[in-house]
C-alpha atoms as a PDB file:
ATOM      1  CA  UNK A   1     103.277 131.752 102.693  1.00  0.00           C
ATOM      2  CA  UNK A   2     105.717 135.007 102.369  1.00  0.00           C
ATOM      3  CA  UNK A   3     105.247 137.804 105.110  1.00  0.00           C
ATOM      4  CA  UNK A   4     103.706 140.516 103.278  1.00  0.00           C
ATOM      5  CA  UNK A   5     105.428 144.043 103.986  1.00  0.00           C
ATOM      6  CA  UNK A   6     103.161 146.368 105.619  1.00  0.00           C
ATOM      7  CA  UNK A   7     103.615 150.327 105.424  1.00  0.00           C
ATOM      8  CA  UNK A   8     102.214 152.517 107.939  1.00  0.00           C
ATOM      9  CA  UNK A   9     101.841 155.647 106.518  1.00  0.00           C
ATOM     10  CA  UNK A  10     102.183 158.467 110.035  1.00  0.00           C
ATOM     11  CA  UNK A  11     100.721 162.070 110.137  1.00  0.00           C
ATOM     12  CA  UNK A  12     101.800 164.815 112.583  1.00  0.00           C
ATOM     13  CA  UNK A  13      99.894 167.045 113.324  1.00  0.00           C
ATOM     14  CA  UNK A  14     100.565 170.251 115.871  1.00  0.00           C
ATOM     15  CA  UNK A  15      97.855 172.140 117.845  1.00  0.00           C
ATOM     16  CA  UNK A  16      99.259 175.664 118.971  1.00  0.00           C
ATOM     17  CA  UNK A  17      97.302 178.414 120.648  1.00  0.00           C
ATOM     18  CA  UNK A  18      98.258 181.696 120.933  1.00  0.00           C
ATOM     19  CA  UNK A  19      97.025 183.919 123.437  1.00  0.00           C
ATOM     20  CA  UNK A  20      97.081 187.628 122.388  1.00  0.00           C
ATOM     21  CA  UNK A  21      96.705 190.644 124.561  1.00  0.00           C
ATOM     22  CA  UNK A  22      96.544 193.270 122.127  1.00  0.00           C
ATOM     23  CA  UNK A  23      93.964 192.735 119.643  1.00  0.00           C
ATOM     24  CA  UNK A  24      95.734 193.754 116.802  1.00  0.00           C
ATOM     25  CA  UNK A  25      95.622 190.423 115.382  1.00  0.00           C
ATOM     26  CA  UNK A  26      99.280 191.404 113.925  1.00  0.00           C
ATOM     27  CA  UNK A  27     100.782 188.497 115.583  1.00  0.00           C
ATOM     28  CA  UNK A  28      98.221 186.068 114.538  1.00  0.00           C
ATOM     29  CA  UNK A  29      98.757 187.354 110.949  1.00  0.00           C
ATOM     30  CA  UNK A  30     102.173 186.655 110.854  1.00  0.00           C
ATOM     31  CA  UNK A  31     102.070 183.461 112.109  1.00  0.00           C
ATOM     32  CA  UNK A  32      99.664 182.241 110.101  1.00  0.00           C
ATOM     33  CA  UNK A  33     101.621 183.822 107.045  1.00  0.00           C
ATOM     34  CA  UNK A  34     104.668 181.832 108.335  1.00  0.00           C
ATOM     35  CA  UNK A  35     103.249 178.647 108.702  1.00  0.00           C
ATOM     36  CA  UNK A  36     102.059 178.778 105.227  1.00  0.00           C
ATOM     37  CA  UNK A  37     104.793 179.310 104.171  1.00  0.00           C
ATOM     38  CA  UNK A  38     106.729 177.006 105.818  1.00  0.00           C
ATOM     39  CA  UNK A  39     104.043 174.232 104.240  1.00  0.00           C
ATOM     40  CA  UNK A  40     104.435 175.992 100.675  1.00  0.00           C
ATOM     41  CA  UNK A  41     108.494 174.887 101.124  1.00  0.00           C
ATOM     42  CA  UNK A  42     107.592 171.739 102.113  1.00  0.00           C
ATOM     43  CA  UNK A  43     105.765 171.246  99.539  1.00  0.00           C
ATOM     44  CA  UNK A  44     108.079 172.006  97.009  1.00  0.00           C
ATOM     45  CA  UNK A  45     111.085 171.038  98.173  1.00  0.00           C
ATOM     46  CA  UNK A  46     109.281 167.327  97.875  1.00  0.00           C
ATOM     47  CA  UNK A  47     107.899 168.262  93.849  1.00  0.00           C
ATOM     48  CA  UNK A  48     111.236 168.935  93.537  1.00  0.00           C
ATOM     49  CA  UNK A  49     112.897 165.855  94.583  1.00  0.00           C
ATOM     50  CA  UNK A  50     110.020 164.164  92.946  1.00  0.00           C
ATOM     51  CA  UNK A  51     110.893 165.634  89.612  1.00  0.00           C
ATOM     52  CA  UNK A  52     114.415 164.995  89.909  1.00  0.00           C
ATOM     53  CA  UNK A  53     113.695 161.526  90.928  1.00  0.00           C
ATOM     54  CA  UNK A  54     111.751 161.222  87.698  1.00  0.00           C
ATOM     55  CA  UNK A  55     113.932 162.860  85.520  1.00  0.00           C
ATOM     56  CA  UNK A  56     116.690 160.492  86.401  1.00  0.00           C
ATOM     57  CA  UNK A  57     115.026 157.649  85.497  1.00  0.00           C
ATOM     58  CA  UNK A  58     114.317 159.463  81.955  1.00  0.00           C
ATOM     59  CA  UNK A  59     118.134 159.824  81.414  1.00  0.00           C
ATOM     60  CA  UNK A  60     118.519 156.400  82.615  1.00  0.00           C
ATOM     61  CA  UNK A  61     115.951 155.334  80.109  1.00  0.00           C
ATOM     62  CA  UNK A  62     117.690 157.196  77.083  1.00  0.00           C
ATOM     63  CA  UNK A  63     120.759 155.753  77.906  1.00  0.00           C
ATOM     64  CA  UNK A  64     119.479 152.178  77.817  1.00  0.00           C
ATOM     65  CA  UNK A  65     117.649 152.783  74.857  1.00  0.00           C
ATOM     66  CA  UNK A  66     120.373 153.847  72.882  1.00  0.00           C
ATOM     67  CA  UNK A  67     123.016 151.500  73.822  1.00  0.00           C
ATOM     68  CA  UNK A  68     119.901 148.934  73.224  1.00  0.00           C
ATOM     69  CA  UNK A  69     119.664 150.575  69.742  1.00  0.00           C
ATOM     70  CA  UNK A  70     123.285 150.848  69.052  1.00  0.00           C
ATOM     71  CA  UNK A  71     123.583 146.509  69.547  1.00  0.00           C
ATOM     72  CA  UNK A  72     120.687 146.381  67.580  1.00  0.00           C
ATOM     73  CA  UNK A  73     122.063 148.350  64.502  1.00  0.00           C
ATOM     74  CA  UNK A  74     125.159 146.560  64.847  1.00  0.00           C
ATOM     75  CA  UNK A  75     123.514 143.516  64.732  1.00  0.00           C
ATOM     76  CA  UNK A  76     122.041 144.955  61.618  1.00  0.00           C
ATOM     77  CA  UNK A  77     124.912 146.006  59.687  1.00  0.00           C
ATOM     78  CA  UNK A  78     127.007 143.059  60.108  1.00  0.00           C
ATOM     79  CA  UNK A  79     124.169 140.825  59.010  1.00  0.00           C
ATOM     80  CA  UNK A  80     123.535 143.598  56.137  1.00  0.00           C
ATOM     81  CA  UNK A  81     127.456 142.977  55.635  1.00  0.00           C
ATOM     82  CA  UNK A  82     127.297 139.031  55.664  1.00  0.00           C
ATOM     83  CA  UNK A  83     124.202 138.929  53.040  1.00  0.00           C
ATOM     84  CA  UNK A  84     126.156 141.394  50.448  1.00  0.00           C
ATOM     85  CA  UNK A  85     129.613 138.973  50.923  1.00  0.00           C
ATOM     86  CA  UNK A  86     131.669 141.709  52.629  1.00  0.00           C
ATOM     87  CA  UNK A  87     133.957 140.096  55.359  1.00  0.00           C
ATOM     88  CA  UNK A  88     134.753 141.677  58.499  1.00  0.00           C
END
């Protein structure tokens, strides 16, 4: 029997308290503006590389597919050419 690979799939997660003399709350604001934020970039910095990943695999695709179409035309055409007695 093969090894099966096994992923372990890790979450970090940070715990930060704040304390605040004034209470203004301005600081806790901000912070909590930044930090979302920061997640909102995260976030889309990876739908980005996700959608770039997947769009190179279209262009990959099209590519294949039309050098696949291009043999199979060929194929076409000189078979087209043999059945009407035209020599290459």
């Amino acid at each position: 029997m093969g090894v099966k690979p096994v992923t372990i799939l890790q979450q970090t997660r940070l715990a930060v308290t704040i304390l605040i003399e004034d209470d203004s709350g301005g600081l806790e604001l901000t912070i909590q503006l930044m930090t979302k934020l920061f997640v909102w970039l995260w976030r889309l910095v990876r739908t980005m590389a996700k959608v770039q990943r997947e769009f190179r695999l279209l262009i990959s695709d099209i590519a294949e597919a039309a050098v696949f179409t291009y043999k199979v035309m060929t194929i076409w055409l000189v078979a087209l050419a043999y059945g009407l007695g035209i020599k290459l």
